[in-house]
ModelCIF file with pLDDT and N, C-alpha, C, O atoms, coordinates in Angstrom:
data_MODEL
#
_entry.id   MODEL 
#
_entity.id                         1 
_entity.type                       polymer 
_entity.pdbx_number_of_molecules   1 
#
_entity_poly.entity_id                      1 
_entity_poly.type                           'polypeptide(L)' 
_entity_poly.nstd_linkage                   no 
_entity_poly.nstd_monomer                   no 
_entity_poly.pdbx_seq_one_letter_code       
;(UNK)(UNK)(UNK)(UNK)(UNK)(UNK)(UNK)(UNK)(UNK)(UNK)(UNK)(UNK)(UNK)(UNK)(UNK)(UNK)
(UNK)(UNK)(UNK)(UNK)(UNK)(UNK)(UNK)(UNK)(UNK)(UNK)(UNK)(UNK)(UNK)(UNK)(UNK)(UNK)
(UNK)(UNK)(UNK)(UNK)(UNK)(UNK)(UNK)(UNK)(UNK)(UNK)(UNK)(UNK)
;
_entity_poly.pdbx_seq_one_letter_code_can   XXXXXXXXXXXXXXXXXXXXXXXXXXXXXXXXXXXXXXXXXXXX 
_entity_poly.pdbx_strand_id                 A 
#
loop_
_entity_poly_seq.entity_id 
_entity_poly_seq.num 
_entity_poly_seq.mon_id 
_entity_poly_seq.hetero 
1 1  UNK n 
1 2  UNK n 
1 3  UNK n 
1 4  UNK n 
1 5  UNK n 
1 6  UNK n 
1 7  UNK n 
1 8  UNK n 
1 9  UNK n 
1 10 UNK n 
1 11 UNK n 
1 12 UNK n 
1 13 UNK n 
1 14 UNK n 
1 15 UNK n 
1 16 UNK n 
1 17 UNK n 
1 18 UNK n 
1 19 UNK n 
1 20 UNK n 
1 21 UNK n 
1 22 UNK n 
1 23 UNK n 
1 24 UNK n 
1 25 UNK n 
1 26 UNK n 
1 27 UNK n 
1 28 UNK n 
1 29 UNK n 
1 30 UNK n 
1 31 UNK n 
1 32 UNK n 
1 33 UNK n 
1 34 UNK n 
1 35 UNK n 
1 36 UNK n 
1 37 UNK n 
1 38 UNK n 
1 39 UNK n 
1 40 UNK n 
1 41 UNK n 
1 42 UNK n 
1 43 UNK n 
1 44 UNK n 
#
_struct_asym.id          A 
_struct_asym.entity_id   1 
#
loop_
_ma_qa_metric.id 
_ma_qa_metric.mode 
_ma_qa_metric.name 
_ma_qa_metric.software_group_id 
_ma_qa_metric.type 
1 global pLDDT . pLDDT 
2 local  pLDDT . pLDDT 
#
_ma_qa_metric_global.metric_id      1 
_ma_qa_metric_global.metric_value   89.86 
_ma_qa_metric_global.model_id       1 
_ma_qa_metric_global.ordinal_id     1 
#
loop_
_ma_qa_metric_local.label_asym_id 
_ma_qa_metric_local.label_comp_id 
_ma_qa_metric_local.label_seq_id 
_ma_qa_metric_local.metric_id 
_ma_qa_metric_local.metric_value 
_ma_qa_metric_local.model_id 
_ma_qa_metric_local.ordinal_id 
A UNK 1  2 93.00 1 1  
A UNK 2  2 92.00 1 2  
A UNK 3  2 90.00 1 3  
A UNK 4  2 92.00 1 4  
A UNK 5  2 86.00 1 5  
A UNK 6  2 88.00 1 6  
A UNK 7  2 90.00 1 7  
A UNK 8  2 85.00 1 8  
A UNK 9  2 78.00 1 9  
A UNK 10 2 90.00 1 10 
A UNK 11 2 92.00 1 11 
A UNK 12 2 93.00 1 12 
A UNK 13 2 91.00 1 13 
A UNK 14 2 89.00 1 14 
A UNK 15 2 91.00 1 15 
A UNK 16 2 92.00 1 16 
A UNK 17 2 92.00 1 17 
A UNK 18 2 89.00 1 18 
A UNK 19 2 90.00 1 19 
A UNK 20 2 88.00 1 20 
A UNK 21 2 92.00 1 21 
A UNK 22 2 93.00 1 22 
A UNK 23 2 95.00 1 23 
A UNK 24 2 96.00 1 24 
A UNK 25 2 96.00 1 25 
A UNK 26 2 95.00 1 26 
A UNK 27 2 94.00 1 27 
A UNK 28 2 92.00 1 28 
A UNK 29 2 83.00 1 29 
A UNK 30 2 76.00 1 30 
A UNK 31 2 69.00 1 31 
A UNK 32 2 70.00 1 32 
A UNK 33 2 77.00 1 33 
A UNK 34 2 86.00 1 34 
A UNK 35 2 91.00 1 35 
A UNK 36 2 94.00 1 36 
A UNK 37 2 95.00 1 37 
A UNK 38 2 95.00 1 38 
A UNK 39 2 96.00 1 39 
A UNK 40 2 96.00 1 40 
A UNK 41 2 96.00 1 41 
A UNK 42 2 95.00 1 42 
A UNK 43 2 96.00 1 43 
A UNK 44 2 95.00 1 44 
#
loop_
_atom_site.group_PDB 
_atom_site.id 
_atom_site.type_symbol 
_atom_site.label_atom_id 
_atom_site.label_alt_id 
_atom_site.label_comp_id 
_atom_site.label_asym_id 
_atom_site.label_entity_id 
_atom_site.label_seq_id 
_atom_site.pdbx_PDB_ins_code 
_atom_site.Cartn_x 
_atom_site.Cartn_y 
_atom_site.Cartn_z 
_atom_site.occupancy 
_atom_site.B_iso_or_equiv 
_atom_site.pdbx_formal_charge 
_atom_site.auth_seq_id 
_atom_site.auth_comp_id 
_atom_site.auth_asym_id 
_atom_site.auth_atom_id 
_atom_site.pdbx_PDB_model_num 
ATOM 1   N N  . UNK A 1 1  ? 54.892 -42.918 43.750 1.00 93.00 ? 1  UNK A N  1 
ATOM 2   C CA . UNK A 1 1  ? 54.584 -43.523 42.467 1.00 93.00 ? 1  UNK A CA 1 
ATOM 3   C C  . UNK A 1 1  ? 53.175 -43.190 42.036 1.00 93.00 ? 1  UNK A C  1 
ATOM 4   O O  . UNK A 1 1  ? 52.486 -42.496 42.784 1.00 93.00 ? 1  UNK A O  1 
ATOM 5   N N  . UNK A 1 2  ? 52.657 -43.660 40.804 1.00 92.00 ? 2  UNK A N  1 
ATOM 6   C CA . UNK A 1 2  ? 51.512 -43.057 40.151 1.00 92.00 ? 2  UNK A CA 1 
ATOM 7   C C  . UNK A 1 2  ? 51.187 -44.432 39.783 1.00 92.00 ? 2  UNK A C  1 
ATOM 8   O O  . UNK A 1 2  ? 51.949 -45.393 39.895 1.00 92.00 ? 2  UNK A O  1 
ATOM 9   N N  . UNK A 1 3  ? 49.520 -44.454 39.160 1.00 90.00 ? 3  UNK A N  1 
ATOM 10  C CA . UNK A 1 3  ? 48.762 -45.324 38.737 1.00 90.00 ? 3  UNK A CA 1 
ATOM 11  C C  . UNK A 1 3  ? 48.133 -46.161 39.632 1.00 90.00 ? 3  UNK A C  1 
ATOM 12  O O  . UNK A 1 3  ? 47.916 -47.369 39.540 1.00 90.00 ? 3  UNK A O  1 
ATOM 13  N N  . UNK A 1 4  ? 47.755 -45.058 40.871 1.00 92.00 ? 4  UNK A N  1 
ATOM 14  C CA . UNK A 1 4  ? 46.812 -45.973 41.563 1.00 92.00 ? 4  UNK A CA 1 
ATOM 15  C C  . UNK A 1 4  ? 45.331 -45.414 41.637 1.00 92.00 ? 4  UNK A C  1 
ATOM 16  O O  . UNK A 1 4  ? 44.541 -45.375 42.580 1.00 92.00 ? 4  UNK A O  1 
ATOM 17  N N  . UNK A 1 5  ? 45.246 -45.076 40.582 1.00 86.00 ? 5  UNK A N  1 
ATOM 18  C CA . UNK A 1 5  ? 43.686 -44.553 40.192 1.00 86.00 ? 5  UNK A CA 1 
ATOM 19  C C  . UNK A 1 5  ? 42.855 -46.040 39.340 1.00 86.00 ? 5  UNK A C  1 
ATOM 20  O O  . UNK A 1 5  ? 41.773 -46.129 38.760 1.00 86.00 ? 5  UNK A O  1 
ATOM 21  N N  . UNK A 1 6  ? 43.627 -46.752 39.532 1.00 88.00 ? 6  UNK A N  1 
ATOM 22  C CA . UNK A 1 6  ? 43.110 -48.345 38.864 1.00 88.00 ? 6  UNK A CA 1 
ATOM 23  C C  . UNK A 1 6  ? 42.832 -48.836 40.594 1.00 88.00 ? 6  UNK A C  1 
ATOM 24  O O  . UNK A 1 6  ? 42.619 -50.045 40.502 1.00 88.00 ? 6  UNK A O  1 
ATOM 25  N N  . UNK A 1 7  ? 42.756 -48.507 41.852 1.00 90.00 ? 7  UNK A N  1 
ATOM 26  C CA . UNK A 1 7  ? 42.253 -49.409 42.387 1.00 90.00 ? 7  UNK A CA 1 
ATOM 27  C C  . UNK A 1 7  ? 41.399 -48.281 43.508 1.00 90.00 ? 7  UNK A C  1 
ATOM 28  O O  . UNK A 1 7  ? 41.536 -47.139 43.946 1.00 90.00 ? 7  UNK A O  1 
ATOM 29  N N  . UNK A 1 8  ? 40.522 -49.363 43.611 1.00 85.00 ? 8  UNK A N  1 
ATOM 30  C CA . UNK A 1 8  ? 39.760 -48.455 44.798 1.00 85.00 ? 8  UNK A CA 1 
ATOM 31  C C  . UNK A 1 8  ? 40.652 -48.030 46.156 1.00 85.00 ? 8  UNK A C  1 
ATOM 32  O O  . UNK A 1 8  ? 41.865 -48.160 46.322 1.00 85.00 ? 8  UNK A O  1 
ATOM 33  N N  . UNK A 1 9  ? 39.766 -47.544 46.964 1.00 78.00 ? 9  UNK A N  1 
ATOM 34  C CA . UNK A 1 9  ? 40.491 -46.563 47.537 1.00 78.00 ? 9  UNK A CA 1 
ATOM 35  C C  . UNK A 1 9  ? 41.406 -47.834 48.744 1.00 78.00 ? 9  UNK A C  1 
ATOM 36  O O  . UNK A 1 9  ? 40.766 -48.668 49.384 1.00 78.00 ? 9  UNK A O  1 
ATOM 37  N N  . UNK A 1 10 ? 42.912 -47.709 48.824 1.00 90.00 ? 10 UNK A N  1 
ATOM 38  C CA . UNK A 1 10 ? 43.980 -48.578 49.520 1.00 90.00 ? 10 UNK A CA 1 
ATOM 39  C C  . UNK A 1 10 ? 43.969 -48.266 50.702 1.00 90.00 ? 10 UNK A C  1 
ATOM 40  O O  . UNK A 1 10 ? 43.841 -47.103 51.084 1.00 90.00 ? 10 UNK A O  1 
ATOM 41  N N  . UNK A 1 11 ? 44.090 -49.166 51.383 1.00 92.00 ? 11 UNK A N  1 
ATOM 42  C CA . UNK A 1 11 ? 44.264 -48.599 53.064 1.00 92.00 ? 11 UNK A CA 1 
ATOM 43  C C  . UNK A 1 11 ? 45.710 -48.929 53.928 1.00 92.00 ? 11 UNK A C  1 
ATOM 44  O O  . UNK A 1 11 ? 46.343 -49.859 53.428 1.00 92.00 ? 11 UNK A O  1 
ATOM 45  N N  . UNK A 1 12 ? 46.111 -48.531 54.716 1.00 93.00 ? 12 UNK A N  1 
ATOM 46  C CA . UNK A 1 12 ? 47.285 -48.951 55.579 1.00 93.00 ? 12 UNK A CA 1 
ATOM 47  C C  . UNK A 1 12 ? 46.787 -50.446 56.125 1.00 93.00 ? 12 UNK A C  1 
ATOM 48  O O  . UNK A 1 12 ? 45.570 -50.603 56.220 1.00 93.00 ? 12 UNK A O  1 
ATOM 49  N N  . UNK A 1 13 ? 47.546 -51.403 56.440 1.00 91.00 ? 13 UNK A N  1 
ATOM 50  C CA . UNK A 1 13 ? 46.937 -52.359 56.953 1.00 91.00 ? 13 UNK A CA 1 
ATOM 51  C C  . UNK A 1 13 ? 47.728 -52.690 57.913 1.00 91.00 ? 13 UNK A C  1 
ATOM 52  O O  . UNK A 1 13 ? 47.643 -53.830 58.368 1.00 91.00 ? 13 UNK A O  1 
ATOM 53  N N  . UNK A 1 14 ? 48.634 -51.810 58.415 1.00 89.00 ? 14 UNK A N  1 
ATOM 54  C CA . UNK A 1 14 ? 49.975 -52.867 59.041 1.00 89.00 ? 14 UNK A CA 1 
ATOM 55  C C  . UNK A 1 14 ? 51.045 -53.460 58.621 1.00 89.00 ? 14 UNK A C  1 
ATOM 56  O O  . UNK A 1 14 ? 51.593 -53.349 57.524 1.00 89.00 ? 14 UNK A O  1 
ATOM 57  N N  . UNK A 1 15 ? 51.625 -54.736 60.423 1.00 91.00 ? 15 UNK A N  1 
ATOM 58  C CA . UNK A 1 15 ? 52.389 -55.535 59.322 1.00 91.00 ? 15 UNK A CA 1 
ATOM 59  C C  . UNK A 1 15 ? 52.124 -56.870 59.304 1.00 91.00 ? 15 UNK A C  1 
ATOM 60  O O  . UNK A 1 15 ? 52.002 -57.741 60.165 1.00 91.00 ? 15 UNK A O  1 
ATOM 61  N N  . UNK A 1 16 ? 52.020 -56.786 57.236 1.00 92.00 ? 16 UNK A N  1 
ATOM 62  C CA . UNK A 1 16 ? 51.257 -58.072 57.298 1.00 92.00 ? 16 UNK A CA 1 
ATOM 63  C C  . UNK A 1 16 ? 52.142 -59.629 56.761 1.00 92.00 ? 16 UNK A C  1 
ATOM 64  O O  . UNK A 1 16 ? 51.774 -60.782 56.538 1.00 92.00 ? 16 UNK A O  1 
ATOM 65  N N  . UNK A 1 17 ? 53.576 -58.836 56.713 1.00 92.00 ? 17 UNK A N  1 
ATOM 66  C CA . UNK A 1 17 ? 54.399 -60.441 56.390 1.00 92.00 ? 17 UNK A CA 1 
ATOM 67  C C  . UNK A 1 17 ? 55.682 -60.304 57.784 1.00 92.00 ? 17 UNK A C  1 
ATOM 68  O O  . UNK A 1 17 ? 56.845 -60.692 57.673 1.00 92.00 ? 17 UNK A O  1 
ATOM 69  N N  . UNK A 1 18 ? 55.205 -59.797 58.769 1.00 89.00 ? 18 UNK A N  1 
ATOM 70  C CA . UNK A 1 18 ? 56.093 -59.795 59.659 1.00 89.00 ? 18 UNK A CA 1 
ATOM 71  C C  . UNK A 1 18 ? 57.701 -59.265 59.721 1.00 89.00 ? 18 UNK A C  1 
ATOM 72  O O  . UNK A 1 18 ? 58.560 -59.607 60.534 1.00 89.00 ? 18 UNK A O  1 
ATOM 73  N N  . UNK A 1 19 ? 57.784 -58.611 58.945 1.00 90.00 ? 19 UNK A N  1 
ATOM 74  C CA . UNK A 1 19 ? 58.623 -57.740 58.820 1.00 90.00 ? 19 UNK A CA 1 
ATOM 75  C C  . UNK A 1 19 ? 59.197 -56.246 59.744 1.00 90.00 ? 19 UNK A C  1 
ATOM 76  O O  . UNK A 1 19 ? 60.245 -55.609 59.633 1.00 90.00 ? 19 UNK A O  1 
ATOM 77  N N  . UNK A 1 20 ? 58.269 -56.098 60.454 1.00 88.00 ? 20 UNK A N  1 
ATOM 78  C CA . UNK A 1 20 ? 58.042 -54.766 61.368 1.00 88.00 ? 20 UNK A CA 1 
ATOM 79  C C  . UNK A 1 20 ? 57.748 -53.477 60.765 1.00 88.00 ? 20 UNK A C  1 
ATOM 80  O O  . UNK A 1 20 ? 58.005 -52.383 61.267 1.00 88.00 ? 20 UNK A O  1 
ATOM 81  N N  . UNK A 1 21 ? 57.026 -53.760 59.322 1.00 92.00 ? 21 UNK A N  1 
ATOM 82  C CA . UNK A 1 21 ? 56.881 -52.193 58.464 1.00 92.00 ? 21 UNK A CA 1 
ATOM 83  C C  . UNK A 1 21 ? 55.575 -52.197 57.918 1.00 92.00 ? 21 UNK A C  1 
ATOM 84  O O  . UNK A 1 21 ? 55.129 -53.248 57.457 1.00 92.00 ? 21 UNK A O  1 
ATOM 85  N N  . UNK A 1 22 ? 54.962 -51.246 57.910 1.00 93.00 ? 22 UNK A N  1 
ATOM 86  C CA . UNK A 1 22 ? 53.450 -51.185 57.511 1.00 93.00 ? 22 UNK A CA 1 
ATOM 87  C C  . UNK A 1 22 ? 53.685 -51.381 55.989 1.00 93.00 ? 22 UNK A C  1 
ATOM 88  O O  . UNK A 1 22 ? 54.426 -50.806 55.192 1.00 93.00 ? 22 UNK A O  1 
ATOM 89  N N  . UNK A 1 23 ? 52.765 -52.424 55.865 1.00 95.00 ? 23 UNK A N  1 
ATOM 90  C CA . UNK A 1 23 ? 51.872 -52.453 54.275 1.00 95.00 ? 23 UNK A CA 1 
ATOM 91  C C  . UNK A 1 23 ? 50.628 -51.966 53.602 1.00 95.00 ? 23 UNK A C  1 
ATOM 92  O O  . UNK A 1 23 ? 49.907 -51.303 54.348 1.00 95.00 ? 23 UNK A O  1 
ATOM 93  N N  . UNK A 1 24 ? 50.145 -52.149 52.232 1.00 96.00 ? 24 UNK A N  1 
ATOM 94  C CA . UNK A 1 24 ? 49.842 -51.040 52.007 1.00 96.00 ? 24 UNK A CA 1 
ATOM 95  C C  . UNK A 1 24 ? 48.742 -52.244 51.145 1.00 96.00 ? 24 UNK A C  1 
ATOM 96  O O  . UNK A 1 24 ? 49.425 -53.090 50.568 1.00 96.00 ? 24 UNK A O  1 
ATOM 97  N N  . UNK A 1 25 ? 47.760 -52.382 51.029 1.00 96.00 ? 25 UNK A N  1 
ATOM 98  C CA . UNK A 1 25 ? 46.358 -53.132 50.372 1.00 96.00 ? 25 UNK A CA 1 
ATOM 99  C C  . UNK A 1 25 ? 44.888 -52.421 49.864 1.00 96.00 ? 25 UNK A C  1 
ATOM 100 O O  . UNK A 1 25 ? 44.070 -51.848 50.584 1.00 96.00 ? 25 UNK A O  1 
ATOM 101 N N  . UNK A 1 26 ? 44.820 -52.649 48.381 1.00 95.00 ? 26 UNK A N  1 
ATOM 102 C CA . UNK A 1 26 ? 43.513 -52.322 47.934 1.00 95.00 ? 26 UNK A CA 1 
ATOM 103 C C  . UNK A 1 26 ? 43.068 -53.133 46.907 1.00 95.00 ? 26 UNK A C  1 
ATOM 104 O O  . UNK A 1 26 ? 43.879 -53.971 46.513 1.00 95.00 ? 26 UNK A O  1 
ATOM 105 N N  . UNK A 1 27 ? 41.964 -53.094 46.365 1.00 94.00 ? 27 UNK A N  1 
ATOM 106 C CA . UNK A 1 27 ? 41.188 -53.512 45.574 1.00 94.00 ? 27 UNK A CA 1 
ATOM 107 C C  . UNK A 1 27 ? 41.508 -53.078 43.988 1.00 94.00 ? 27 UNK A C  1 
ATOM 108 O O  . UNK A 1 27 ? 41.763 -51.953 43.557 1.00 94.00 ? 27 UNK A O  1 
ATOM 109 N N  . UNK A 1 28 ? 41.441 -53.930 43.502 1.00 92.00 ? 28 UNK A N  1 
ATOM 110 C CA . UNK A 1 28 ? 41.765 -53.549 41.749 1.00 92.00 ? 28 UNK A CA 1 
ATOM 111 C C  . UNK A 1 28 ? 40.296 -52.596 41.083 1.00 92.00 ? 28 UNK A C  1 
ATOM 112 O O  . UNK A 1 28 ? 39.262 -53.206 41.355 1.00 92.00 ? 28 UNK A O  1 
ATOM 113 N N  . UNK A 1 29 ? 40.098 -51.591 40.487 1.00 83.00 ? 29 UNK A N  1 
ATOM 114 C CA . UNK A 1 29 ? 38.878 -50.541 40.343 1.00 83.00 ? 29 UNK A CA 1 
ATOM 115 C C  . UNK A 1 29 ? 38.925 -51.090 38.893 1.00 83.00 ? 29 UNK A C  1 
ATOM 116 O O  . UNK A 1 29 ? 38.386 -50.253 38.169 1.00 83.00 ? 29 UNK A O  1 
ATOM 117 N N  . UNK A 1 30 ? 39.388 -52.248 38.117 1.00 76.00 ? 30 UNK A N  1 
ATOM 118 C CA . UNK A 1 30 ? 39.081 -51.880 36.740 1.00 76.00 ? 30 UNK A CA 1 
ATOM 119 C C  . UNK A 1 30 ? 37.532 -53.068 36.129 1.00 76.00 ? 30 UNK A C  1 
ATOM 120 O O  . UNK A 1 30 ? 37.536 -54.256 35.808 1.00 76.00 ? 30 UNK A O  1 
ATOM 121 N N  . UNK A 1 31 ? 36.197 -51.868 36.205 1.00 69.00 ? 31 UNK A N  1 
ATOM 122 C CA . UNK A 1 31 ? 35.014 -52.463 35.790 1.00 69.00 ? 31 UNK A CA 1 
ATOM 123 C C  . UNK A 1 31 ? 35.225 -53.835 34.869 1.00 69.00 ? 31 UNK A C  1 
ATOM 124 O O  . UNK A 1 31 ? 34.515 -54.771 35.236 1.00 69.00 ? 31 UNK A O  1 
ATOM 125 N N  . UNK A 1 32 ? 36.102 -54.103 33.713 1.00 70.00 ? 32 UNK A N  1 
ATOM 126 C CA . UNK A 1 32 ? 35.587 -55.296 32.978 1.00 70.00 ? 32 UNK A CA 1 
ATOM 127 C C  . UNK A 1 32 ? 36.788 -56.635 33.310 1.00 70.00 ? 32 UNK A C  1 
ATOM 128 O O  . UNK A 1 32 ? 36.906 -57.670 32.653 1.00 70.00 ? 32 UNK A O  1 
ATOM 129 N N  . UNK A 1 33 ? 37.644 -56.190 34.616 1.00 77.00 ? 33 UNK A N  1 
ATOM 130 C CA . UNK A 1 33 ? 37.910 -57.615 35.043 1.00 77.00 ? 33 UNK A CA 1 
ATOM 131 C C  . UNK A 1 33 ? 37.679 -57.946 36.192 1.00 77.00 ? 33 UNK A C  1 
ATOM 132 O O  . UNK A 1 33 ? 36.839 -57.206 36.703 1.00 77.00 ? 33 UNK A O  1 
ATOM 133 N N  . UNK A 1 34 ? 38.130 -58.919 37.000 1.00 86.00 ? 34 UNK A N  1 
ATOM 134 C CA . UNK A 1 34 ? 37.484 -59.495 38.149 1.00 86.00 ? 34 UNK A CA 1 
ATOM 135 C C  . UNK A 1 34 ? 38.576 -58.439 39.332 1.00 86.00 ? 34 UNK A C  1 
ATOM 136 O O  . UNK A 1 34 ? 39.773 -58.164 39.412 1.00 86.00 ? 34 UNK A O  1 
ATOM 137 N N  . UNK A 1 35 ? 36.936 -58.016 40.326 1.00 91.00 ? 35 UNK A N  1 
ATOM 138 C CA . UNK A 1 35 ? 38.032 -57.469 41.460 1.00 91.00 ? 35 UNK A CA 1 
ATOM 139 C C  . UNK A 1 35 ? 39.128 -58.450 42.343 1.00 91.00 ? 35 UNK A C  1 
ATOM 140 O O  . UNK A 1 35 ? 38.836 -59.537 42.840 1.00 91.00 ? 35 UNK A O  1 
ATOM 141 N N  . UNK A 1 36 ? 40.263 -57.881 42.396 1.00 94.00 ? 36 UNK A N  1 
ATOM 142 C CA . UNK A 1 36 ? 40.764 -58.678 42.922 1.00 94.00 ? 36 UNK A CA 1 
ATOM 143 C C  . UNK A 1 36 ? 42.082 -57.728 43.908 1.00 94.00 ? 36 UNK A C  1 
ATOM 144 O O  . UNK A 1 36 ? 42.717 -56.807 43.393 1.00 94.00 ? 36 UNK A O  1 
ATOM 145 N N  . UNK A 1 37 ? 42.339 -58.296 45.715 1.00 95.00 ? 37 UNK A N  1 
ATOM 146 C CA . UNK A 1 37 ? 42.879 -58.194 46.429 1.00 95.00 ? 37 UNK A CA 1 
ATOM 147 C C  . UNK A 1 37 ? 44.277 -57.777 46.263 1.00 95.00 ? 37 UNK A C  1 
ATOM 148 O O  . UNK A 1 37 ? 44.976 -58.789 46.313 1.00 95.00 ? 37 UNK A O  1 
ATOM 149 N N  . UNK A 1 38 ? 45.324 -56.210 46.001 1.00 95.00 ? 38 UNK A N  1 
ATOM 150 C CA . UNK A 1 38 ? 46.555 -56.501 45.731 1.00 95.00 ? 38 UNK A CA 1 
ATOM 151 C C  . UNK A 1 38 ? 47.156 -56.097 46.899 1.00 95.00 ? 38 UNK A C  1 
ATOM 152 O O  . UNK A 1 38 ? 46.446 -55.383 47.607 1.00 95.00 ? 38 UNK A O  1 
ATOM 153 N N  . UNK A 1 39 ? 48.357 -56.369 47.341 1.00 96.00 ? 39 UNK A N  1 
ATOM 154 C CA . UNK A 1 39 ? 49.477 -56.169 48.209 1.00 96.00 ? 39 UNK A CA 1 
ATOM 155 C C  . UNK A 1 39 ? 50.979 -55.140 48.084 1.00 96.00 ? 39 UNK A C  1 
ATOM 156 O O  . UNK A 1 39 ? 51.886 -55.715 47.481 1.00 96.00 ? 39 UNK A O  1 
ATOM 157 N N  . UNK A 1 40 ? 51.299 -53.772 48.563 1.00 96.00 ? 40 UNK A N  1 
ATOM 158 C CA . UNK A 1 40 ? 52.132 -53.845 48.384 1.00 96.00 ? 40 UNK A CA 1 
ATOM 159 C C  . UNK A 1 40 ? 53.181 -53.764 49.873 1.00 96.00 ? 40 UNK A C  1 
ATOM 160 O O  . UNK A 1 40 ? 52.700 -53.264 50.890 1.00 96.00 ? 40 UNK A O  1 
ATOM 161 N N  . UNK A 1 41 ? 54.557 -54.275 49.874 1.00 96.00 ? 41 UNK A N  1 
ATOM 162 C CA . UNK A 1 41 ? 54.989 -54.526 50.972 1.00 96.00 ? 41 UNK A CA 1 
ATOM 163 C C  . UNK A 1 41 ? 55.920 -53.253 51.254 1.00 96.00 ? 41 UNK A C  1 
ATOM 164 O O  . UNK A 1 41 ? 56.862 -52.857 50.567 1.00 96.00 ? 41 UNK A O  1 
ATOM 165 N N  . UNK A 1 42 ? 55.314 -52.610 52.675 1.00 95.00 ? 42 UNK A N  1 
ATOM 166 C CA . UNK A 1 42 ? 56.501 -51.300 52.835 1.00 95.00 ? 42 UNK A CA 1 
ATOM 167 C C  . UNK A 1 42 ? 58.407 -52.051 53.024 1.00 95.00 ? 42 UNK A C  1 
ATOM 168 O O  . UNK A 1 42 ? 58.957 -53.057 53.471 1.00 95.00 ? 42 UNK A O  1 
ATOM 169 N N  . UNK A 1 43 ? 58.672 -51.090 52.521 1.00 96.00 ? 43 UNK A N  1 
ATOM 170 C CA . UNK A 1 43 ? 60.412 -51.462 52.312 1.00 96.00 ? 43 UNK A CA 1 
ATOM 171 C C  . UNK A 1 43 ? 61.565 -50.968 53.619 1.00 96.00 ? 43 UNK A C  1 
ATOM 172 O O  . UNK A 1 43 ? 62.755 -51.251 53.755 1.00 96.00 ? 43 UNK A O  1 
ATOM 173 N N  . UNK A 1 44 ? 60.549 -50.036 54.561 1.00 95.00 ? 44 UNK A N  1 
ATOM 174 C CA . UNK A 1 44 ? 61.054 -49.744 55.895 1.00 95.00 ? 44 UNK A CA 1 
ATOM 175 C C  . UNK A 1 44 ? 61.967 -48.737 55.611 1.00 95.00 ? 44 UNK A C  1 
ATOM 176 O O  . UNK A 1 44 ? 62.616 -48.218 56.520 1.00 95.00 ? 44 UNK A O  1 
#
């Protein structure tokens, strides 16, 4: 997928809802709103 040039750079994090599949977390990059923490959950 595309449009992740809106967040700083995402990292692997694991697994973080216990599922047994790595997820995927970064930071929102857009200067005039508040940074904020997003999540996405791998689908395995």
């Amino acid at each position: 997928g595309c449009g992740w040039g809106d967040y700083q750079r995402p990292a692997a994090v694991g697994d973080m809802n216990s599922d047994g599949v790595g997820d995927v977390m970064a930071i929102s990059d857009n200067i005039y709103e508040q940074k904020c923490l997003w999540r996405w959950w791998g689908n395995g």
